[in-house]
Protein backbone atom coordinates (compact mmCIF):
# COMPACT_ATOMS: atom_id res chain seq x y z
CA UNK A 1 0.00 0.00 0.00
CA UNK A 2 2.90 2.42 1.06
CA UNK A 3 4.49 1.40 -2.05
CA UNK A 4 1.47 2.70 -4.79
CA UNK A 5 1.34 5.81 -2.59
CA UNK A 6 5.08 6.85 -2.94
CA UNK A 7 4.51 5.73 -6.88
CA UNK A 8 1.45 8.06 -6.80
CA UNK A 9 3.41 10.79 -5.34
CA UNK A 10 6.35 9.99 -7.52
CA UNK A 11 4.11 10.40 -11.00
CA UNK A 12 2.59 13.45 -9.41
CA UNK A 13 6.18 15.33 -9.23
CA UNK A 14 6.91 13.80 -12.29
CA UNK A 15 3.86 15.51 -14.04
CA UNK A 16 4.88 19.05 -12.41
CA UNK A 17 8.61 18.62 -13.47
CA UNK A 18 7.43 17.96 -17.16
CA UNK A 19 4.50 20.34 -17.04
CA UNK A 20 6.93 23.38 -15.56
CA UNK A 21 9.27 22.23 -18.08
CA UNK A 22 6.62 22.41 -20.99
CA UNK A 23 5.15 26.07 -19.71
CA UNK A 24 8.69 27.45 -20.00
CA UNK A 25 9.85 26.82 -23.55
CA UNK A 26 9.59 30.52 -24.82
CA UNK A 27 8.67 29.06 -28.58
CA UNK A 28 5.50 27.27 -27.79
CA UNK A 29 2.24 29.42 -28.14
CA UNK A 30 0.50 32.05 -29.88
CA UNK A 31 2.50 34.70 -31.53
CA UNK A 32 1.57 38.71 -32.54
CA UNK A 33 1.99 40.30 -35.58
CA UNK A 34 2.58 43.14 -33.69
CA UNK A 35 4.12 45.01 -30.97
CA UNK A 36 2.27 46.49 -28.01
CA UNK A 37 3.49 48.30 -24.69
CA UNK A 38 1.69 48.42 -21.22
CA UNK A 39 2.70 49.60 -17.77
CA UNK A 40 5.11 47.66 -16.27
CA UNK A 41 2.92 46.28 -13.29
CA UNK A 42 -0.09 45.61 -15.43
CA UNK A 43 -0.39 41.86 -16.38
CA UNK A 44 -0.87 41.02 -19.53
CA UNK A 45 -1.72 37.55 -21.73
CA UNK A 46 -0.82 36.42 -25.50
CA UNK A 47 -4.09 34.22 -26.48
CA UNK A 48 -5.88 32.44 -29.28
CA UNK A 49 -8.57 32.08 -28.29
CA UNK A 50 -11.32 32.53 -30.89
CA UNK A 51 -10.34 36.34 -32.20
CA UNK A 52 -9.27 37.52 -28.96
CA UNK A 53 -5.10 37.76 -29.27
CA UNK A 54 -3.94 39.91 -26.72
CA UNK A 55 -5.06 41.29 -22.98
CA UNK A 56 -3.97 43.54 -20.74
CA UNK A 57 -5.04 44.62 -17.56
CA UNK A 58 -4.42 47.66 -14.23
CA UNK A 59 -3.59 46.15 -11.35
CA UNK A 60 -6.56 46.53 -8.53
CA UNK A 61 -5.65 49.28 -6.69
CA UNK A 62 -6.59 48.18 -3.25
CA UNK A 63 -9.25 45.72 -1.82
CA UNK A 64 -12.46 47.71 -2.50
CA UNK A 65 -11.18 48.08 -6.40
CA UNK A 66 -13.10 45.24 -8.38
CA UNK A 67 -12.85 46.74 -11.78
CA UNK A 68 -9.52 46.41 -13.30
CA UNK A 69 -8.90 49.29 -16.83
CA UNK A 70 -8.23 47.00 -19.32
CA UNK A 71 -6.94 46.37 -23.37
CA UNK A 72 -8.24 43.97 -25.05
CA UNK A 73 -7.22 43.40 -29.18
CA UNK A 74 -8.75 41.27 -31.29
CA UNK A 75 -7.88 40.11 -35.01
CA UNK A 76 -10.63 38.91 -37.73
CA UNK A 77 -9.87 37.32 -41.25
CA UNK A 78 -11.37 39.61 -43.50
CA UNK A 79 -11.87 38.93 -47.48
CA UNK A 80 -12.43 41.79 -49.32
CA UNK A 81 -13.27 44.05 -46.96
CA UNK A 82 -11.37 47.79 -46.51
CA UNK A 83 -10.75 49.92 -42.90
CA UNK A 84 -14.19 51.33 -43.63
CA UNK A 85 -16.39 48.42 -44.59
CA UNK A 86 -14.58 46.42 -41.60
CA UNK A 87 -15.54 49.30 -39.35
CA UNK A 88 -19.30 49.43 -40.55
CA UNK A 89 -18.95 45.49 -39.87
CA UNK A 90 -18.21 45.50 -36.29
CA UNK A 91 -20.14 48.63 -35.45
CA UNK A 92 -23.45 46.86 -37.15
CA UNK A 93 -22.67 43.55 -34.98
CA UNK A 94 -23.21 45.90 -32.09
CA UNK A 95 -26.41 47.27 -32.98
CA UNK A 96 -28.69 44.81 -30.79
CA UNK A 97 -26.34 45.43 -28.08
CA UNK A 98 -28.76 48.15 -25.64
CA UNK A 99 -25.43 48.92 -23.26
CA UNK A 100 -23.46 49.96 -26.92
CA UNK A 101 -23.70 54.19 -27.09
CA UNK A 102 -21.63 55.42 -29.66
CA UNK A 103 -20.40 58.59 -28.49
CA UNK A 104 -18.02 59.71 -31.39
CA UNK A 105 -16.52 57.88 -34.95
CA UNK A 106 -13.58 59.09 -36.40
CA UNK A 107 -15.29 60.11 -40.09
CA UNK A 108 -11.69 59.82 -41.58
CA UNK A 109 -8.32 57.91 -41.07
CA UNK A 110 -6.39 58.32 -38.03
CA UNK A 111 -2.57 57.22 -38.55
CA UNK A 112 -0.97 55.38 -35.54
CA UNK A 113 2.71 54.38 -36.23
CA UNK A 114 2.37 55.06 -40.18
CA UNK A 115 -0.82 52.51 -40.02
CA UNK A 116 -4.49 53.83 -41.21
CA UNK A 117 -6.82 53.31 -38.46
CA UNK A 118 -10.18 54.77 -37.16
CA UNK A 119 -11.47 55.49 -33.90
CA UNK A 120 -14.61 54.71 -32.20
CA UNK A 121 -15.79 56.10 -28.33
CA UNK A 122 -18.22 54.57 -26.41
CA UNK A 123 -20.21 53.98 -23.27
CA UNK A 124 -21.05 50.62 -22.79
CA UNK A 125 -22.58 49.17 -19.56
CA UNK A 126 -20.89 46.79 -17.39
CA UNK A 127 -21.64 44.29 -14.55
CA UNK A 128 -19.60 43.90 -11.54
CA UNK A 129 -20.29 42.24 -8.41
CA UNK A 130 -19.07 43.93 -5.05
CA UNK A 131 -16.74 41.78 -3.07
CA UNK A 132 -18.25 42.67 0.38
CA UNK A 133 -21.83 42.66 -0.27
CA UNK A 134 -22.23 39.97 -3.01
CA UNK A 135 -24.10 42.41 -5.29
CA UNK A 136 -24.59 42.89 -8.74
CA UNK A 137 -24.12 46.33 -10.07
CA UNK A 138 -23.95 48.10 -13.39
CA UNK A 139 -21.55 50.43 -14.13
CA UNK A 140 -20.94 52.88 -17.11
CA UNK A 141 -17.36 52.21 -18.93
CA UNK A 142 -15.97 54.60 -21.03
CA UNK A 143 -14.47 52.67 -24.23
CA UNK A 144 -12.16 53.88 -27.11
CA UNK A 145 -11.26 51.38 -30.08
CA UNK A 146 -8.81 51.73 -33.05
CA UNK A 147 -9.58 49.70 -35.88
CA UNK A 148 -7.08 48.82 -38.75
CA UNK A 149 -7.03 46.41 -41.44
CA UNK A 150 -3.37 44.95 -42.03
CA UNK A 151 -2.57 41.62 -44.42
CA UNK A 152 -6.37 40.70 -44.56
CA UNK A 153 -7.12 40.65 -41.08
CA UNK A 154 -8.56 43.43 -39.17
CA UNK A 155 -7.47 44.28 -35.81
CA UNK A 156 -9.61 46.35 -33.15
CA UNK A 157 -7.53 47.71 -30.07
CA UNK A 158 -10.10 48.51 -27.13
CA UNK A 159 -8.87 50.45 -23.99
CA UNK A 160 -11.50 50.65 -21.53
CA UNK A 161 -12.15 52.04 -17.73
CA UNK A 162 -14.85 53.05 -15.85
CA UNK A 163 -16.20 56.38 -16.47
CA UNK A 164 -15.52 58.14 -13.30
CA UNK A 165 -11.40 56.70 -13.57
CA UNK A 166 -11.31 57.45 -17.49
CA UNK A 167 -9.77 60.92 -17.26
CA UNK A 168 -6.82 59.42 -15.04
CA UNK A 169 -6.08 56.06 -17.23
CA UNK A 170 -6.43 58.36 -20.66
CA UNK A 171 -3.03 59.33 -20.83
CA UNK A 172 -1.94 55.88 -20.21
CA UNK A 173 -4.22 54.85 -22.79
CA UNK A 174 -2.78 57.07 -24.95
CA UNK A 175 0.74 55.62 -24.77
CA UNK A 176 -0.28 52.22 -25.34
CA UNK A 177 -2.04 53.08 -28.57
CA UNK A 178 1.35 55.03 -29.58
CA UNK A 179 2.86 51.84 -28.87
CA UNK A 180 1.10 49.81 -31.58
CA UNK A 181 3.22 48.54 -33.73
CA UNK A 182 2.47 45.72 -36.82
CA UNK A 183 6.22 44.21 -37.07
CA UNK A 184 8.06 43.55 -40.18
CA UNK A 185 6.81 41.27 -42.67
């Protein structure tokens, strides 16, 4: 009996050893097609997951902070579609969508690193639950998204916070989108 424990135990380590091992190799995993800065204490995660590629999020800033200001970038296949039509594309998927209010869209391009994009603001309701109490609440979040098209796929880059901490995570905002970068081909 004491013997199939230690075995157990044994193939347990084992598994952690190799698993470690496996989670370190720097090659293995999604890659960008671009470049992308954030603060140094925010976290941040390469996926694939669907069309989501790429979070980033605040730290909380102390135990009654629940909301975290985030950037989240996702990348479509497109065929035949331009910056514009791409734009009316994702904009139209949010139309059902009754916590989407389109505050302001960029009529013409904005360039970001040499790259065509356009920019889209927007209040979008959000649900949180409060730590102490248990209880749902909605909040408004203040969104801004830059859209670009690059090698058939079309990227949207969407830095959001609530709208009360907005003003103070703008300018960080804005050097995150100055960041943006599509490397080399």
């Amino acid at each position: 009996m004491k013997t199939r424990e230690i075995l157990k135990g044994m193939l347990v380590i084992g598994a952690i050893v190799m698993l470690g091992a496996a989670c370190n190799k720097a090659d293995d995993g999604p890659t960008l097609d671009f470049e992308i800065t954030v603060p140094d204490e925010w976290g941040y995660y390469v996926l694939s997951s669907d069309n989501i590629v790429y979070y980033a999020s605040s730290p909380l800033e102390n135990q009654q902070d629940s909301i975290t200001e985030d950037v989240l970038i996702t990348k479509d296949a497109l065929t035949g579609q331009n910056l514009t039509s791409f734009c009316q594309a994702v904009i139209s998927s949010l139309d059902d969508d009754t916590s989407f209010h389109a505050v302001y869209f960029s009529p013409v391009d904005t360039m970001i690193n040499g790259e065509p994009s356009r920019k889209l603001i927007h209040l979008q309701t959000i649900v949180a639950v409060r730590a102490q109490t248990q209880d749902t609440v909605f909040l408004p979040a203040k969104k801004v998204s830059y859209f670009f098209v690059k090698n058939e796929y079309g990227y949207v880059v969407t830095m959001s916070a609530l709208v009360v901490t907005y003003p103070t995570y703008k300018p960080i905002f804005d050097t995150i989108i100055s960041s943006f970068r599509f490397k080399a081909e």
